[in-house]
N, C-alpha and C. Protein backbone atom coordinates (compact mmCIF):
# COMPACT_ATOMS: atom_id res chain seq x y z
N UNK A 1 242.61 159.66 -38.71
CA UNK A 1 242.99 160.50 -37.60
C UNK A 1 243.93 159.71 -36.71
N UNK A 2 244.83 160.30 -36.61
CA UNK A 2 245.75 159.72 -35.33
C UNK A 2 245.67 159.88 -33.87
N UNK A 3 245.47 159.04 -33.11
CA UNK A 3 245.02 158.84 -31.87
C UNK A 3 245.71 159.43 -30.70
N UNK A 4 246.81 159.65 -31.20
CA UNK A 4 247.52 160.15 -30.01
C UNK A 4 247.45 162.03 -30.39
N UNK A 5 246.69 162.25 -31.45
CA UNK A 5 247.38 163.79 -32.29
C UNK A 5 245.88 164.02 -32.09
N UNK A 6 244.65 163.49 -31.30
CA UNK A 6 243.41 164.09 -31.34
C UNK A 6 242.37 164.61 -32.84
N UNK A 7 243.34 164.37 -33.83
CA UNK A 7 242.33 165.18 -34.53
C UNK A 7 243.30 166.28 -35.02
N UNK A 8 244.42 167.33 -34.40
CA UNK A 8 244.58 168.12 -34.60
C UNK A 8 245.88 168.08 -35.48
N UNK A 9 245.21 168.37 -37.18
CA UNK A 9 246.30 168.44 -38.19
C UNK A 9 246.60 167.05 -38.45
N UNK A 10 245.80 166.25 -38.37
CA UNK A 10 246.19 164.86 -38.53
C UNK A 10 245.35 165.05 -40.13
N UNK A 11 246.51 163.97 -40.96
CA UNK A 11 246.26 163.84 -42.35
C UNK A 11 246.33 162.82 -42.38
N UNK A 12 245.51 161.65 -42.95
CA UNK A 12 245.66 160.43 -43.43
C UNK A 12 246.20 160.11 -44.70
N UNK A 13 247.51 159.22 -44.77
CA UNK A 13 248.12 158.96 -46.18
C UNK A 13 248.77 160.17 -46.94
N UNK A 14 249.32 160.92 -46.11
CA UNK A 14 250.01 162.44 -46.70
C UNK A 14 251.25 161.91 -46.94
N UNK A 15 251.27 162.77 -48.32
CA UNK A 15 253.09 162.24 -49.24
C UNK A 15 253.31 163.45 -49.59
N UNK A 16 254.45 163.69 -49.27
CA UNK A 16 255.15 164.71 -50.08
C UNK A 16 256.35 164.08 -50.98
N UNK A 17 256.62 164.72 -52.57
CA UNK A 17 257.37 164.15 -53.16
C UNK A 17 258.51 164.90 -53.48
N UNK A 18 259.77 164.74 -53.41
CA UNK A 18 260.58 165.89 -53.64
C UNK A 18 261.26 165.37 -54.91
N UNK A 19 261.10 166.49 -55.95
CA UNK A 19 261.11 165.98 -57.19
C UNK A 19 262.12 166.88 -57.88
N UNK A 20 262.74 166.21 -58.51
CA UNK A 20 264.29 166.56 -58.64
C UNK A 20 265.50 166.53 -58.05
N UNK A 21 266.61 166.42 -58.84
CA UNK A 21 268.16 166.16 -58.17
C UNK A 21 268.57 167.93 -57.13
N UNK A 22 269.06 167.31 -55.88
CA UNK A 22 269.48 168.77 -54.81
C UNK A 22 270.73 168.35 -54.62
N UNK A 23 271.75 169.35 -54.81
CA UNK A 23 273.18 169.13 -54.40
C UNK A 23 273.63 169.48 -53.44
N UNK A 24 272.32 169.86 -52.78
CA UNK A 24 272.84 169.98 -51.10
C UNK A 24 271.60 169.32 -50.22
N UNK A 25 271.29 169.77 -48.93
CA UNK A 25 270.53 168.90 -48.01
C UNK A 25 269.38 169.68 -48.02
N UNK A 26 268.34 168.92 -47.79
CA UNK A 26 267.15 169.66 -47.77
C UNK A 26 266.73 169.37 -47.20
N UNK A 27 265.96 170.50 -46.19
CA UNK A 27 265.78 170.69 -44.36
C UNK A 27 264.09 171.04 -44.62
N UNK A 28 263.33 170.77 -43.82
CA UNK A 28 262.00 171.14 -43.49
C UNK A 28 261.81 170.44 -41.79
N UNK A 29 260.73 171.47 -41.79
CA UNK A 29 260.31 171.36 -40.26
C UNK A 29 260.21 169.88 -39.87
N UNK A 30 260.61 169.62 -38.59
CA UNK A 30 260.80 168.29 -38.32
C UNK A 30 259.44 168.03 -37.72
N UNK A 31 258.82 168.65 -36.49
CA UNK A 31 257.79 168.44 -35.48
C UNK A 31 256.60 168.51 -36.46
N UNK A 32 256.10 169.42 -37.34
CA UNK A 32 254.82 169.22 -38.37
C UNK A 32 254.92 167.79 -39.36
N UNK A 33 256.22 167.90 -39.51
CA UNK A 33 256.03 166.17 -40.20
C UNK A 33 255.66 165.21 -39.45
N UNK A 34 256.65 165.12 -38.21
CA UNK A 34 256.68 164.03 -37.11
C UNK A 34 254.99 164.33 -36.96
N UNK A 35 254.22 164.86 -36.46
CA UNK A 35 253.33 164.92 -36.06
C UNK A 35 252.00 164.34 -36.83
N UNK A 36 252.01 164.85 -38.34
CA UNK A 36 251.38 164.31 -39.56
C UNK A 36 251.71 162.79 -40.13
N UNK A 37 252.82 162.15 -39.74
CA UNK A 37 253.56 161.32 -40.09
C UNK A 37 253.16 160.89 -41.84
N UNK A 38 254.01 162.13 -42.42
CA UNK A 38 253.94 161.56 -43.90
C UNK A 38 254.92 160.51 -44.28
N UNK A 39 254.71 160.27 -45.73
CA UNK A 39 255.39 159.45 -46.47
C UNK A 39 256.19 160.25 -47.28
N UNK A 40 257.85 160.31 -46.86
CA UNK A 40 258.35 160.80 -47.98
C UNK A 40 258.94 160.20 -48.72
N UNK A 41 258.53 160.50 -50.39
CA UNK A 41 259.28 160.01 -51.42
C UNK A 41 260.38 161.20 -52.18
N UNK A 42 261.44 160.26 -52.24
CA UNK A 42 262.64 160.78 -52.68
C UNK A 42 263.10 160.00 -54.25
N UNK A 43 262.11 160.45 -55.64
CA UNK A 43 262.80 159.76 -56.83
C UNK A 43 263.97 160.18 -57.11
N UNK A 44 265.42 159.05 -57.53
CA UNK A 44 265.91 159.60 -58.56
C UNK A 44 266.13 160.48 -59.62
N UNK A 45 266.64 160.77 -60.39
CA UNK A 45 265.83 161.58 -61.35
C UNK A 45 266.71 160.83 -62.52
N UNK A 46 267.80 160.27 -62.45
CA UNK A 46 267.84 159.06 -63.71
C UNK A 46 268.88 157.90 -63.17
N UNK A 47 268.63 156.29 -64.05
CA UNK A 47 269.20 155.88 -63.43
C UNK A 47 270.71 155.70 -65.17
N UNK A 48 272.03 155.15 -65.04
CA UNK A 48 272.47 154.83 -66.39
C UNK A 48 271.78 154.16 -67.42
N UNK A 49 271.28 153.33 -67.01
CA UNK A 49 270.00 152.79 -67.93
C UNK A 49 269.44 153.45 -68.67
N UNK A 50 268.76 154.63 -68.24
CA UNK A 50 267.50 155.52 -68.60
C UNK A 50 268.59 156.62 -69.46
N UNK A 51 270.13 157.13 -69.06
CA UNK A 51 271.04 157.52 -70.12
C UNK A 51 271.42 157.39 -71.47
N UNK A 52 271.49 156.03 -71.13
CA UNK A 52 271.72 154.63 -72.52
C UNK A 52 270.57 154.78 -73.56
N UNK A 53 269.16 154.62 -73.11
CA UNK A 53 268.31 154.15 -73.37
C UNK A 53 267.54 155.60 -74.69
N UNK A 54 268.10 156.96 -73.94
CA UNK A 54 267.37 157.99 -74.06
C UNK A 54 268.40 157.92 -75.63
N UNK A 55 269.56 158.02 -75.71
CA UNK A 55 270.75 158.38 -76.44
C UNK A 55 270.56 157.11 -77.45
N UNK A 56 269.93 155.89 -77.13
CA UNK A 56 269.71 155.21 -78.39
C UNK A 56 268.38 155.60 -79.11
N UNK A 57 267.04 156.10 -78.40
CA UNK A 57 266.35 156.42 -79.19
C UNK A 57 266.67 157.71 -80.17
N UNK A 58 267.62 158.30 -79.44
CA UNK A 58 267.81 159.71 -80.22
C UNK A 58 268.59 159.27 -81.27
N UNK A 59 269.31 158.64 -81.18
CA UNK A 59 270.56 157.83 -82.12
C UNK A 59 269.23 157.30 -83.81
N UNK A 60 268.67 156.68 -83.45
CA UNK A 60 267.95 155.73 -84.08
C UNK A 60 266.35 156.71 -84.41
N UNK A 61 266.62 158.20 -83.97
CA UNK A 61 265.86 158.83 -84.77
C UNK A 61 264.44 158.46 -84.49
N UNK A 62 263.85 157.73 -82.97
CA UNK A 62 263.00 157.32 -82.81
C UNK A 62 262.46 158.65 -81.75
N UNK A 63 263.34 159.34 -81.19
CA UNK A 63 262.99 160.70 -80.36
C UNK A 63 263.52 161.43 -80.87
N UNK A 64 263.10 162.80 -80.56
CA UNK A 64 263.44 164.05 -81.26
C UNK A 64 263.29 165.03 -80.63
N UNK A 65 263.98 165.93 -80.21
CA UNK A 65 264.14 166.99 -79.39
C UNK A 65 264.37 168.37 -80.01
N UNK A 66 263.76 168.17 -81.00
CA UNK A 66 263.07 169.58 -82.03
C UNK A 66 262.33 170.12 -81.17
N UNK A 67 261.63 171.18 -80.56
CA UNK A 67 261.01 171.91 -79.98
C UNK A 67 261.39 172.05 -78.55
N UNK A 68 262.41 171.02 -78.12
CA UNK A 68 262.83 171.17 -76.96
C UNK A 68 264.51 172.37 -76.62
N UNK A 69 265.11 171.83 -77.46
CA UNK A 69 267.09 172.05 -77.22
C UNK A 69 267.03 173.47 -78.08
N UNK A 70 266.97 175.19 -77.69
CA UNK A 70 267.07 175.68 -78.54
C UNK A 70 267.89 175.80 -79.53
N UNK A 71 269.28 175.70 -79.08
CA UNK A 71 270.18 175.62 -80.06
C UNK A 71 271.15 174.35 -79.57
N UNK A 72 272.15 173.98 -80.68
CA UNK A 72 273.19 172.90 -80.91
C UNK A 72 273.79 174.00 -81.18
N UNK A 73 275.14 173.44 -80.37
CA UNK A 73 276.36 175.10 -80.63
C UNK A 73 277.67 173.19 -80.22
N UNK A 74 278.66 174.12 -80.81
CA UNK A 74 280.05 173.22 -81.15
C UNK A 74 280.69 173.51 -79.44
N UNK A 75 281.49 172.65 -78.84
CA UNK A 75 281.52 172.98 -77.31
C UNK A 75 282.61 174.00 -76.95
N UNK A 76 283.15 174.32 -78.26
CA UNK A 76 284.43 175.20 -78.32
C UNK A 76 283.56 176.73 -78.07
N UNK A 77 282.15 176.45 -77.92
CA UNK A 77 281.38 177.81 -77.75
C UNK A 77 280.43 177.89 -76.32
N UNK A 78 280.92 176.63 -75.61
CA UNK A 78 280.60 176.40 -74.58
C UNK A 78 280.49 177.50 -73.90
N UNK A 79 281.43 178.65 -73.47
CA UNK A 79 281.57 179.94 -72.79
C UNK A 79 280.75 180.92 -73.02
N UNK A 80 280.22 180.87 -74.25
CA UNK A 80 278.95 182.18 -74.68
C UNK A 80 277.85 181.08 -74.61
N UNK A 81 277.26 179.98 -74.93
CA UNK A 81 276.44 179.78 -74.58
C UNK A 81 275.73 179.79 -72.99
N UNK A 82 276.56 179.32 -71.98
CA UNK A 82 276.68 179.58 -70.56
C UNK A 82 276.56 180.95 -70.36
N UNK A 83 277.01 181.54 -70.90
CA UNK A 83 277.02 183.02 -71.15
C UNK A 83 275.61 183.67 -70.48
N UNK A 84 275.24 183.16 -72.27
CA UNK A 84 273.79 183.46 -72.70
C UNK A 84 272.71 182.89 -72.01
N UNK A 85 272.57 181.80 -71.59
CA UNK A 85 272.07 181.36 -70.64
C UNK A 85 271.69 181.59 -69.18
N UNK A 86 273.01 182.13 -68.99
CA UNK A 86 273.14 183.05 -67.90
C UNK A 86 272.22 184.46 -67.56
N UNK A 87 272.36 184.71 -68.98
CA UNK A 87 271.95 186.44 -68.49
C UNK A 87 270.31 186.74 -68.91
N UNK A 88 269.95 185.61 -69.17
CA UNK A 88 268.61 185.37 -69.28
C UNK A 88 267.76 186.88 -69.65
N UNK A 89 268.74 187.10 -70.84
CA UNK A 89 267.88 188.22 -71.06
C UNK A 89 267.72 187.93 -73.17
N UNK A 90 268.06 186.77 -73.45
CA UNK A 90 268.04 186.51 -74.85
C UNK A 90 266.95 185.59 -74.80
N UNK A 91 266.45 185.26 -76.00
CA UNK A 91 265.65 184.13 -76.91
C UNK A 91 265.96 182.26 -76.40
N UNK A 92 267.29 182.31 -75.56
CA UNK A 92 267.82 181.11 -75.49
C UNK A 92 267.66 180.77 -74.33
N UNK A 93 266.96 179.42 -74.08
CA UNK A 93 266.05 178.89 -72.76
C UNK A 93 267.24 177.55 -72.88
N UNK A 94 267.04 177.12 -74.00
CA UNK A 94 268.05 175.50 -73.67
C UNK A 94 268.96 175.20 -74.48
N UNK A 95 269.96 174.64 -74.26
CA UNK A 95 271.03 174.48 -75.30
C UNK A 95 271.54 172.92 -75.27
N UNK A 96 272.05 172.31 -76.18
CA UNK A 96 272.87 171.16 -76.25
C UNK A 96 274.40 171.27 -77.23
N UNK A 97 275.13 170.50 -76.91
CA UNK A 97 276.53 170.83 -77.43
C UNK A 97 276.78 169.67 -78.61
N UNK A 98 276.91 169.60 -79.49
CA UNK A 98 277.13 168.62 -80.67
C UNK A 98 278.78 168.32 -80.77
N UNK A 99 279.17 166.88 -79.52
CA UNK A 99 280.16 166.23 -79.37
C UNK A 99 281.03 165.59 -80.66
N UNK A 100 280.27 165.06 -81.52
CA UNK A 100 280.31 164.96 -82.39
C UNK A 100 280.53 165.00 -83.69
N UNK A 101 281.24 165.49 -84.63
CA UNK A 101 281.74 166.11 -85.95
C UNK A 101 280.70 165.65 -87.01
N UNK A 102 280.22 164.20 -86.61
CA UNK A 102 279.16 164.19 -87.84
C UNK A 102 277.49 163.78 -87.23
N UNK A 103 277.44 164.43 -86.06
CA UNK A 103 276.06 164.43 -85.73
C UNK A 103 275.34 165.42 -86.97
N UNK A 104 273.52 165.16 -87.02
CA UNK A 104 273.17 166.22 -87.58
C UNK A 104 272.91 167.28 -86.36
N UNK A 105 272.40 168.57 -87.40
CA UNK A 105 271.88 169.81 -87.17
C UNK A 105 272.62 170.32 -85.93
């Protein structure tokens, strides 16, 4: 309990985590925080490292993103996949683009 806040709405060790990348600013009440005095954590969500790192296991066939990427489409189809994605009314939740000429699948 915080001494100067009586008791009232006082939280001990309160975190809020804001999780994921925002491309703009993100506003919340100032006086309920100030008052609670949380801890906010702000992760990353990758660093180049963790880029590198992801693209060599996939490389080396040690990860696999079978059940994840619904389809691999060529990027010259970039426009209907965005498309499709878009209109969120098809079968297609995730897509990846095969940069590549001799990637598989």
């Amino acid at each position: 309990m915080l001494s100067w806040d009586e008791g009232k709405g006082a939280v001990s060790n309160l975190r809020y985590v804001f999780q994921g990348s925002y491309t703009g600013d993100v506003t919340f009440p100032y006086l309920p925080f100030f008052r609670r005095e949380p801890t906010l954590l702000l992760p990353r969500s990758d660093q180049p490292a963790d880029s590198r790192t992801v693209l060599d296991l996939l490389a080396r066939g040690v990860l696999s993103l079978d059940g994840v990427v619904g389809e691999v489409a060529a990027p010259e189809k970039a426009a209907d996949v965005y498309r499709r994605l878009g209109a969120r009314d098809t079968d297609l939740i995730t897509a990846a683009f095969r940069w590549r000429a001799d990637a598989e699948r």
